[in-house]
Protein backbone atom coordinates (compact mmCIF):
# COMPACT_ATOMS: atom_id res chain seq x y z
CA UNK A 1 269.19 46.55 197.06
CA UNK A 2 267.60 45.67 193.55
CA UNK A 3 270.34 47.89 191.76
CA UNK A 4 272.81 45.63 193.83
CA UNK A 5 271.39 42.08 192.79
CA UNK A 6 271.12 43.56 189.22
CA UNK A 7 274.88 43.97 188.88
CA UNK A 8 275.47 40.74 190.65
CA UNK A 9 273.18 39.05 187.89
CA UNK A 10 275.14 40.98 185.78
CA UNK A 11 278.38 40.38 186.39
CA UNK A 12 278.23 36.66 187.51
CA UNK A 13 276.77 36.04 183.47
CA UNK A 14 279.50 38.00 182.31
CA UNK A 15 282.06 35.57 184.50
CA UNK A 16 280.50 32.56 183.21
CA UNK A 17 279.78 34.07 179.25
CA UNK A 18 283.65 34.04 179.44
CA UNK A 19 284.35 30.21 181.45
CA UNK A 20 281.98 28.71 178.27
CA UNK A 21 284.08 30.05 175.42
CA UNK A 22 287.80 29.92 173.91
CA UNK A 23 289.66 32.76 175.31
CA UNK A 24 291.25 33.45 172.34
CA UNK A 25 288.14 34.35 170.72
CA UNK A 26 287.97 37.75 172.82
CA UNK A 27 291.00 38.38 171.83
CA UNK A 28 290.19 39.80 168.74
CA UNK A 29 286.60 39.86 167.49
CA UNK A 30 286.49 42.38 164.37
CA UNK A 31 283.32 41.99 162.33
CA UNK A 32 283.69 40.46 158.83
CA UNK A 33 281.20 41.75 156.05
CA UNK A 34 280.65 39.58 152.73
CA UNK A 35 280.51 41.41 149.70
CA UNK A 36 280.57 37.82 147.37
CA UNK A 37 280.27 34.21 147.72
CA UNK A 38 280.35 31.74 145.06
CA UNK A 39 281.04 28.36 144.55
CA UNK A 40 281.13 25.34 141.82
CA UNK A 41 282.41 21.29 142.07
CA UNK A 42 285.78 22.67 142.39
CA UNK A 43 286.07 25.63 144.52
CA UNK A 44 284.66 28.55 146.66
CA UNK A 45 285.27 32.09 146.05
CA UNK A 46 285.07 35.14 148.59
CA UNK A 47 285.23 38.50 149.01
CA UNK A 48 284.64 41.13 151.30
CA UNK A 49 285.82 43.56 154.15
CA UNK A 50 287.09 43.82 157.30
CA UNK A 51 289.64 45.30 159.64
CA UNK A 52 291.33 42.24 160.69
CA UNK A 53 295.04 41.34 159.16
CA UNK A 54 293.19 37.53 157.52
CA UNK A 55 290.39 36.04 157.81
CA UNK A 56 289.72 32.19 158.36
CA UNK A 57 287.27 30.17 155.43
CA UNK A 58 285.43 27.34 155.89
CA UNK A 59 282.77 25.72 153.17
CA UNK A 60 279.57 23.47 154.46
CA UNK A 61 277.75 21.06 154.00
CA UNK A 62 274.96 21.18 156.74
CA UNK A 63 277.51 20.79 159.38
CA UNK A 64 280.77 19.12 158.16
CA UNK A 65 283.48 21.29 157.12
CA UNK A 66 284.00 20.45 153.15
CA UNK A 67 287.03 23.43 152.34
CA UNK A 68 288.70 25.66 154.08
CA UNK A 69 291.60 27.95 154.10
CA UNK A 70 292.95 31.35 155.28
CA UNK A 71 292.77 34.93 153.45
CA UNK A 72 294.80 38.03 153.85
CA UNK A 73 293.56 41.19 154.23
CA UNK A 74 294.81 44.32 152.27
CA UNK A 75 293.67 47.75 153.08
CA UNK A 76 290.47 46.52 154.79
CA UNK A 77 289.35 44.19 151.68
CA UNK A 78 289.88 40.24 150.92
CA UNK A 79 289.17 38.00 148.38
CA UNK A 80 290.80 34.53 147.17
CA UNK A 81 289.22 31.36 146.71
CA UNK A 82 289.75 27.76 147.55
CA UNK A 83 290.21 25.43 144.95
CA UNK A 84 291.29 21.52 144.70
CA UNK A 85 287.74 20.13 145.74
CA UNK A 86 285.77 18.09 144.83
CA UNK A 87 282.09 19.21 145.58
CA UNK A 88 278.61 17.35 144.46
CA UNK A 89 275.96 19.26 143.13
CA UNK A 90 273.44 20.99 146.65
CA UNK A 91 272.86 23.60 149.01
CA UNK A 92 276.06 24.97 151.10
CA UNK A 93 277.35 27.59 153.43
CA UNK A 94 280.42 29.74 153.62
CA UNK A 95 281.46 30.68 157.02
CA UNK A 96 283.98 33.83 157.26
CA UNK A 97 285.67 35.69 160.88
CA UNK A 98 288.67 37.49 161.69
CA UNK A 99 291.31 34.62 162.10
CA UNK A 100 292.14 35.34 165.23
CA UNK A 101 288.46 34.79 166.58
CA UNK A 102 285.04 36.14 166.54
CA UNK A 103 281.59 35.43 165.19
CA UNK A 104 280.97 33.36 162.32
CA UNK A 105 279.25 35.55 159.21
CA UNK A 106 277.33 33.38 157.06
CA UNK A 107 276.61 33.11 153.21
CA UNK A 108 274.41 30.52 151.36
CA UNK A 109 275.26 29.41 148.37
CA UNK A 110 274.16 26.37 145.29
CA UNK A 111 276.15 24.12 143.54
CA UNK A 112 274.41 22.38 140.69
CA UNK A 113 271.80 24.94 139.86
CA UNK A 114 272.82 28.69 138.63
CA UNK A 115 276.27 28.45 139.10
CA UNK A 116 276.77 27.85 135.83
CA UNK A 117 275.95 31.58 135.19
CA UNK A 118 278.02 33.20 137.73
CA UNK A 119 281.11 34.88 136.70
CA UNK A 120 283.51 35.97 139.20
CA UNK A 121 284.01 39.69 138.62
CA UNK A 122 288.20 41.28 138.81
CA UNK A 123 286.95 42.64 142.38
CA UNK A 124 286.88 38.73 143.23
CA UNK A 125 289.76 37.21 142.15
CA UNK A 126 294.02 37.83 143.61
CA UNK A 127 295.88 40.23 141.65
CA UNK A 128 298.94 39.21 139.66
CA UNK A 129 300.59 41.44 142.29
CA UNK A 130 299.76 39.24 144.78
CA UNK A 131 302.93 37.20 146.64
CA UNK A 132 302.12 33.65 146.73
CA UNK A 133 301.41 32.66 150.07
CA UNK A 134 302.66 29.37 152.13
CA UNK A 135 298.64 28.02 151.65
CA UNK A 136 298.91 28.28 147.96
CA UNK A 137 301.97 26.42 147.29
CA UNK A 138 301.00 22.89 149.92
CA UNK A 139 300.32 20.18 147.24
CA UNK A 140 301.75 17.31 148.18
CA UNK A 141 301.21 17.25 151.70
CA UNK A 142 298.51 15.11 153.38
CA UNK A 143 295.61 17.06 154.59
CA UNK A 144 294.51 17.25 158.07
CA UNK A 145 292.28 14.28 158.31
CA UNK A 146 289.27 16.78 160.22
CA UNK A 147 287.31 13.76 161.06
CA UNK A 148 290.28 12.51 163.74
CA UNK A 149 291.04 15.86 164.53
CA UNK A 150 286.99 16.31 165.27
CA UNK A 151 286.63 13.68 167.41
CA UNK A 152 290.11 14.42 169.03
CA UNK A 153 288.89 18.04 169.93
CA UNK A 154 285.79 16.55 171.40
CA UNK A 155 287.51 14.66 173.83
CA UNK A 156 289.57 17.88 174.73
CA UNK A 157 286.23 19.14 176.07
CA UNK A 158 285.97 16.37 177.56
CA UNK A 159 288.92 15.67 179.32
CA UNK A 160 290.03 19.60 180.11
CA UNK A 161 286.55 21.01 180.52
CA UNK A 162 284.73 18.41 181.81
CA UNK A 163 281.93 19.29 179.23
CA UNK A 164 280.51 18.15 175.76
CA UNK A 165 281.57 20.25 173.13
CA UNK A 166 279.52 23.51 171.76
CA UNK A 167 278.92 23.98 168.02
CA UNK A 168 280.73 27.26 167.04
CA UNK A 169 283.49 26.72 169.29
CA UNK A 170 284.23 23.09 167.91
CA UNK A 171 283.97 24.47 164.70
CA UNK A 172 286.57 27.58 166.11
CA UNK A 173 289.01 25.10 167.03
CA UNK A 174 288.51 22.41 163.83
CA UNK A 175 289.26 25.21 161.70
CA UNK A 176 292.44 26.74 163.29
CA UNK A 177 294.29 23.05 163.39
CA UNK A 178 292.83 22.01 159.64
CA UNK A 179 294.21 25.19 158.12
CA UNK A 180 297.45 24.73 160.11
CA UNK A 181 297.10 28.38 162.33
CA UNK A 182 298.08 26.38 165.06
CA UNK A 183 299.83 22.67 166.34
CA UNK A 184 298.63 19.96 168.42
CA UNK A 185 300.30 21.57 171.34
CA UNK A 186 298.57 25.39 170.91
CA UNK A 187 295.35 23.28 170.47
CA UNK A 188 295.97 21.82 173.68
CA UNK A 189 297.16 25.02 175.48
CA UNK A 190 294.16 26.67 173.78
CA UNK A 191 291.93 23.98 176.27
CA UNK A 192 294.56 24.02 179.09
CA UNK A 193 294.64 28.15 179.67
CA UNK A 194 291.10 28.69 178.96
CA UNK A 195 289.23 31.03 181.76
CA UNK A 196 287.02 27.90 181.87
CA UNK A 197 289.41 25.34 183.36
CA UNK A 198 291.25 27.96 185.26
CA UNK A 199 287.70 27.35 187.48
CA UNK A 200 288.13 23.44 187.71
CA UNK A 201 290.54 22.11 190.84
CA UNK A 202 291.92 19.36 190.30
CA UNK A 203 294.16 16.87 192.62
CA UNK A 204 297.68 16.00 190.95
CA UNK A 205 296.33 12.41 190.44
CA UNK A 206 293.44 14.22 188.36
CA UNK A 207 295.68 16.59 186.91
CA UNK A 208 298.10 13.57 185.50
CA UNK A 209 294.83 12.04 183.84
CA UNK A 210 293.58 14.70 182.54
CA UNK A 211 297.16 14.97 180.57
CA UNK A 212 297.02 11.55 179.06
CA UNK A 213 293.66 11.66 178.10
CA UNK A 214 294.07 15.51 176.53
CA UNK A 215 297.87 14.62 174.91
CA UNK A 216 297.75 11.02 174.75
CA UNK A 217 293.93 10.56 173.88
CA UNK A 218 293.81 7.75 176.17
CA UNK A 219 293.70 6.47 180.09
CA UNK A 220 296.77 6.61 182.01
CA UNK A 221 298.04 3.05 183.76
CA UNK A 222 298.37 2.78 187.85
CA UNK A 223 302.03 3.09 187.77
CA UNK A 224 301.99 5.57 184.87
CA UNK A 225 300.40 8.12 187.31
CA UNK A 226 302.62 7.12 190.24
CA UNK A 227 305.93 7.85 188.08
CA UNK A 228 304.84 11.27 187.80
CA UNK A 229 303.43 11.66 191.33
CA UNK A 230 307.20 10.93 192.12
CA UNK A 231 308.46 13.68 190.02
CA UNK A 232 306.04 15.98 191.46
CA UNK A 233 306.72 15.32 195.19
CA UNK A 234 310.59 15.96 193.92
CA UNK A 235 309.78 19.37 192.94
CA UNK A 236 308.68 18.93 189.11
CA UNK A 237 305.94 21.74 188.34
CA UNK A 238 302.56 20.79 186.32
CA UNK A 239 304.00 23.49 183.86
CA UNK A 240 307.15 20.91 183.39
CA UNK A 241 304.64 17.93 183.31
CA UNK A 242 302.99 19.41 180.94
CA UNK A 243 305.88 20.49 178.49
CA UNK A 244 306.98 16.81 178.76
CA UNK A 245 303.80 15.31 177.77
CA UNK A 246 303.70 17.90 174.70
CA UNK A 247 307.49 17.22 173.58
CA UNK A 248 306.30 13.44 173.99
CA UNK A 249 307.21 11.07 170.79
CA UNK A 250 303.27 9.54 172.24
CA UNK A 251 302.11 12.80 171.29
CA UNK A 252 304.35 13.41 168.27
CA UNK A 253 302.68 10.28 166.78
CA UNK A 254 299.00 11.29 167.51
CA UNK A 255 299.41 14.71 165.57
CA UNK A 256 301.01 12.66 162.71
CA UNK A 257 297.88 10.22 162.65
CA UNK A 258 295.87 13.26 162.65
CA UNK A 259 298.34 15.23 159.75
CA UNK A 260 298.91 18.02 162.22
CA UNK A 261 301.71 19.96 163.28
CA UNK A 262 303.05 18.72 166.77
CA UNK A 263 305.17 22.38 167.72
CA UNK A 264 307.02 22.33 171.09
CA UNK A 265 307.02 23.50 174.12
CA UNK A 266 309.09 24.64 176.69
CA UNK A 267 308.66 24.11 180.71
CA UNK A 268 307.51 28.28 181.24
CA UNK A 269 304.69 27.42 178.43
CA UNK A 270 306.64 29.03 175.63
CA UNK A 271 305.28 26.71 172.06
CA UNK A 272 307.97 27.16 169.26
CA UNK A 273 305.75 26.64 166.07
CA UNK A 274 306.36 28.89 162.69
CA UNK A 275 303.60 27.24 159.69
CA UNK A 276 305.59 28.48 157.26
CA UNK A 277 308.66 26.62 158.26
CA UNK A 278 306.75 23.39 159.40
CA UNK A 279 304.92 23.92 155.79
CA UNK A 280 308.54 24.52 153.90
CA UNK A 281 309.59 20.95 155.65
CA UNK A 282 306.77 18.98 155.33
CA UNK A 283 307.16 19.63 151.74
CA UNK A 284 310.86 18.31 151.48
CA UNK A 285 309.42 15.03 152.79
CA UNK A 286 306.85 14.52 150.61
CA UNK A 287 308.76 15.47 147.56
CA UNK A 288 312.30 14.40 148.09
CA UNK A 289 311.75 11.55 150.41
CA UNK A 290 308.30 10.38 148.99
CA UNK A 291 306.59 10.20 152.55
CA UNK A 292 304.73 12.32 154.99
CA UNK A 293 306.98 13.56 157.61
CA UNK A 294 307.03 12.14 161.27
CA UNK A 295 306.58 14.88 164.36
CA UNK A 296 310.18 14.68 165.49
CA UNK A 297 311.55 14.69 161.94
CA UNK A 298 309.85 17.82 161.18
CA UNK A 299 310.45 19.59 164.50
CA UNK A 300 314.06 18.22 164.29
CA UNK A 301 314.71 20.20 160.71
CA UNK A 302 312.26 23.00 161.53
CA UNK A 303 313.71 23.79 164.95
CA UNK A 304 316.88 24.37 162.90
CA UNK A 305 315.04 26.81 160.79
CA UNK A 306 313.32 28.80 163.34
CA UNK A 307 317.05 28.90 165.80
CA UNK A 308 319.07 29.89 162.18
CA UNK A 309 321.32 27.20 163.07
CA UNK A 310 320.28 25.86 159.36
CA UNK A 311 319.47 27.68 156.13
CA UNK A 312 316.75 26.58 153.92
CA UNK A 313 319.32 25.82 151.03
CA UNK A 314 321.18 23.90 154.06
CA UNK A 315 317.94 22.03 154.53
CA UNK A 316 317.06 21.17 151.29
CA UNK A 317 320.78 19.87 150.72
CA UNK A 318 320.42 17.84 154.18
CA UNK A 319 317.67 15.64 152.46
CA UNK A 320 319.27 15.39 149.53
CA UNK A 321 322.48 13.95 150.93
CA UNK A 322 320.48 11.96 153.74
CA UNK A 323 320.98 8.10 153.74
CA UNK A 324 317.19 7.92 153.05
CA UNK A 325 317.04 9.09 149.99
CA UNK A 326 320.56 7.96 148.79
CA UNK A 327 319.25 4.31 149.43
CA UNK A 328 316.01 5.48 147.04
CA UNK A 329 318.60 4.88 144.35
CA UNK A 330 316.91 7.80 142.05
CA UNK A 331 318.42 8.03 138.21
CA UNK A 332 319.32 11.25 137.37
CA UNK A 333 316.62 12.33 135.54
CA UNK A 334 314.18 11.76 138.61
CA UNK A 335 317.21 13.63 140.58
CA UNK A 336 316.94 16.94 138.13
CA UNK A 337 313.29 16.60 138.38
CA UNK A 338 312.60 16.73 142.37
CA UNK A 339 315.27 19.73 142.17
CA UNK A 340 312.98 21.50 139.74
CA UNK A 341 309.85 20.49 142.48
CA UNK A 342 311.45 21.25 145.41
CA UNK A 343 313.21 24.46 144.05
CA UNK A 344 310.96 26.21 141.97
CA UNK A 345 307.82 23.89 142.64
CA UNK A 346 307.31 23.26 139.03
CA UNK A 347 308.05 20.39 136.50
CA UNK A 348 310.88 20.58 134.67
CA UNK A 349 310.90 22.42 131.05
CA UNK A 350 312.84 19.76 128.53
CA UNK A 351 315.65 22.47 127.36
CA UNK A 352 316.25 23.34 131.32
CA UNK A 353 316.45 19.17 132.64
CA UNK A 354 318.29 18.19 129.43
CA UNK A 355 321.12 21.36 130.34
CA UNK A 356 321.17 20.01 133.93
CA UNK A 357 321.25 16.59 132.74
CA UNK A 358 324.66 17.76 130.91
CA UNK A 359 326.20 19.08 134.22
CA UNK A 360 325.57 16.10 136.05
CA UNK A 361 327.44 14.23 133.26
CA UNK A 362 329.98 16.88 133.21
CA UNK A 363 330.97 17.63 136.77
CA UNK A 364 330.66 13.86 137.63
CA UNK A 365 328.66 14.37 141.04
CA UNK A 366 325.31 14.74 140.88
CA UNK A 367 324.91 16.97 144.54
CA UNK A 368 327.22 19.52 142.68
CA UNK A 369 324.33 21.07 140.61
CA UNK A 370 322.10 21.48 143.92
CA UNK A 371 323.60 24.73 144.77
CA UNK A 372 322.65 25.96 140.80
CA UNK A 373 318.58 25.48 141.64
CA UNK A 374 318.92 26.64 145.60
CA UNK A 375 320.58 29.90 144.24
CA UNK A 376 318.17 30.77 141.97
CA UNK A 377 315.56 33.51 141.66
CA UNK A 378 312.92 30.92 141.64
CA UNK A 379 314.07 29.27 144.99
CA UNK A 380 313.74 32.51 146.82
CA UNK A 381 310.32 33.13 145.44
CA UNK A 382 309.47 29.50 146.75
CA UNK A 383 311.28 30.73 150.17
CA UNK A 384 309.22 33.88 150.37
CA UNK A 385 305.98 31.79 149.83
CA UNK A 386 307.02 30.22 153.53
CA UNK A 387 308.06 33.44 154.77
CA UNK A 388 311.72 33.14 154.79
């Protein structure tokens, strides 16, 4: 009788060890040993082993997330660092797991005092073999703004789990949407098909205000919650309810307040989100069109990347010719030069914009030298960087 209440005990703290935390986390959960951490006003440097494919970064101070970023793993070894901070002088903390979940391993380290004196060693730093991955080549695009994005995960514990939050797995979920591993509608999912509200039962008025407040971030009206009552009682499924609420322009313009990737999602639960293409985008926005791209823009030209029906030459070329920029008005010198940004993400040498320059004056239509920069060795390594 004992031996039977043990495994009761046993098993009933295994059910709820599981309810408390993301499921995702138990998906993979491969150790992550530190071999180096450094760090100065500028940057944070890392290396170490593991046998996970990347590994997830994250620099602290106490217990806001200061840098962060994602490392690939090669032959059961990282290192990289994170650079474009802008750190004051005190005592900090990497955190390091397997990207796809796990335990946090931590590593103290000082800015002000004896960094100074610390070299980084060739073990530490990226080979020039290295490919240039879609993290290193972002400039230009806003950052997530992690303070929103904090509070908005809070109120997914909240409104999905009926719970505050808990310290690592906030921190599990903060980092996954601030380095871009996942959109607004995986971080939602994430919440949605968690062990832990697969326990809750909740009416379809319930249900319907738990959507609003998890996509919306807000309380649904009376007759908000009756409109979709009616398209339940004529056969719409939550899974469709949901899907709607994620494809929502509502939702589309929280992510973009936050500086996240929306994704999308289809009524069997199928999300369509590549970073690398929403990355590739984001960056014709900022550079061609001056701006930070809205949710349906980007899912607009990205969901022609991921389907093929668009090339990312044909992309680059539909910016150029849109009536957006045309209405910018740009001389041709500022023309050659967001070729040379977009294209090979570089400023322009003087002999190469001066020859291009020439061509414009030459062929007498400036969107004829386009295909000259899109076919060129540099644009594929810029397309490679994005994984295309």
């Amino acid at each position: 009788m004992k031996n039977m209440m043990r495994s009761m005990i046993a098993t009933l703290f295994m059910v709820l060890l599981l309810a408390v935390l993301p499921t995702e986390i138990f998906a993979a959960n491969k150790p992550v040993t530190v071999t180096t951490a450094t760090a100065d006003s500028e940057s944070f440097t890392v290396s170490g082993s593991t046998e996970a494919s990347a590994v997830a970064v994250q620099l602290r101070k106490e217990s806001e997330i200061v840098g962060m970023g994602t490392l690939a793993v090669k032959d059961g070894k990282f290192s990289g660092t994170v650079d474009g901070l802008q750190l004051a002088d005190g005592d900090y903390t990497v955190f390091i797991a397997d990207y796809e979940g796990g335990t946090w391993t931590k590593k103290d380290v000082v800015i002000g005092e004896d960094d100074a004196d610390d070299t980084t060693s060739a073990d530490d730093t990226t080979s020039a073999d290295d490919t240039t991955s879609a993290d290193d080549t972002t400039a230009g695009i806003t950052p997530v703004d992690s303070v929103k994005a904090a509070d908005y995960i809070e109120n997914l514990y909240q409104s999905v789990l009926g719970r505050a939050s808990d310290a690592e797995g906030k921190s599990y979920w903060l980092g996954r949407i601030c380095d871009r591993t996942i959109s607004g509608v995986e971080l939602v999912n994430g919440f949605i098909s968690s062990v832990e509200y697969s326990a809750r039962t909740l009416s379809d008025e319930e249900y319907i205000s738990m959507l609003y407040s998890a996509y919306f971030n807000r309380s649904a009206g009376r007759y908000e919650v009756q409109y979709w009552q009616d398209k339940m009682k004529n056969g719409a499924s939550r899974d469709e309810l949901r899907a709607d609420f994620a494809n929502s322009e509502e939702f589309g313009n929280l992510c973009d307040q936050l500086h996240i990737a929306r994704g999308s999602m289809k009524a069997d639960g199928t999300v369509t989100y590549n970073k690398g293409a929403y990355l590739f985008v984001a960056r014709n926005y900022k550079y061609i069109l001056g701006r930070d791209g809205e949710a349906g823009g980007i899912d607009h030209w990205t969901n022609k990347l991921n389907t093929k029906v668009s090339t990312p030459e044909e992309v680059v070329t539909g910016f150029l010719s849109s009536k957006e920029f045309t209405n910018k008005n740009v001389s041709d010198a500022d023309f050659v030069e967001i070729l040379y940004k977009v294209c090979f993400d570089r400023a322009s040498d003087t002999e190469g914009k001066a020859y291009w320059l020439e061509q414009i004056e030459k062929r007498g239509d400036r969107m004829k030298i386009v295909s000259g920069f899109t076919d060129s060795a540099e644009f594929e390594a810029v397309k490679k960087a994005y994984g295309m």
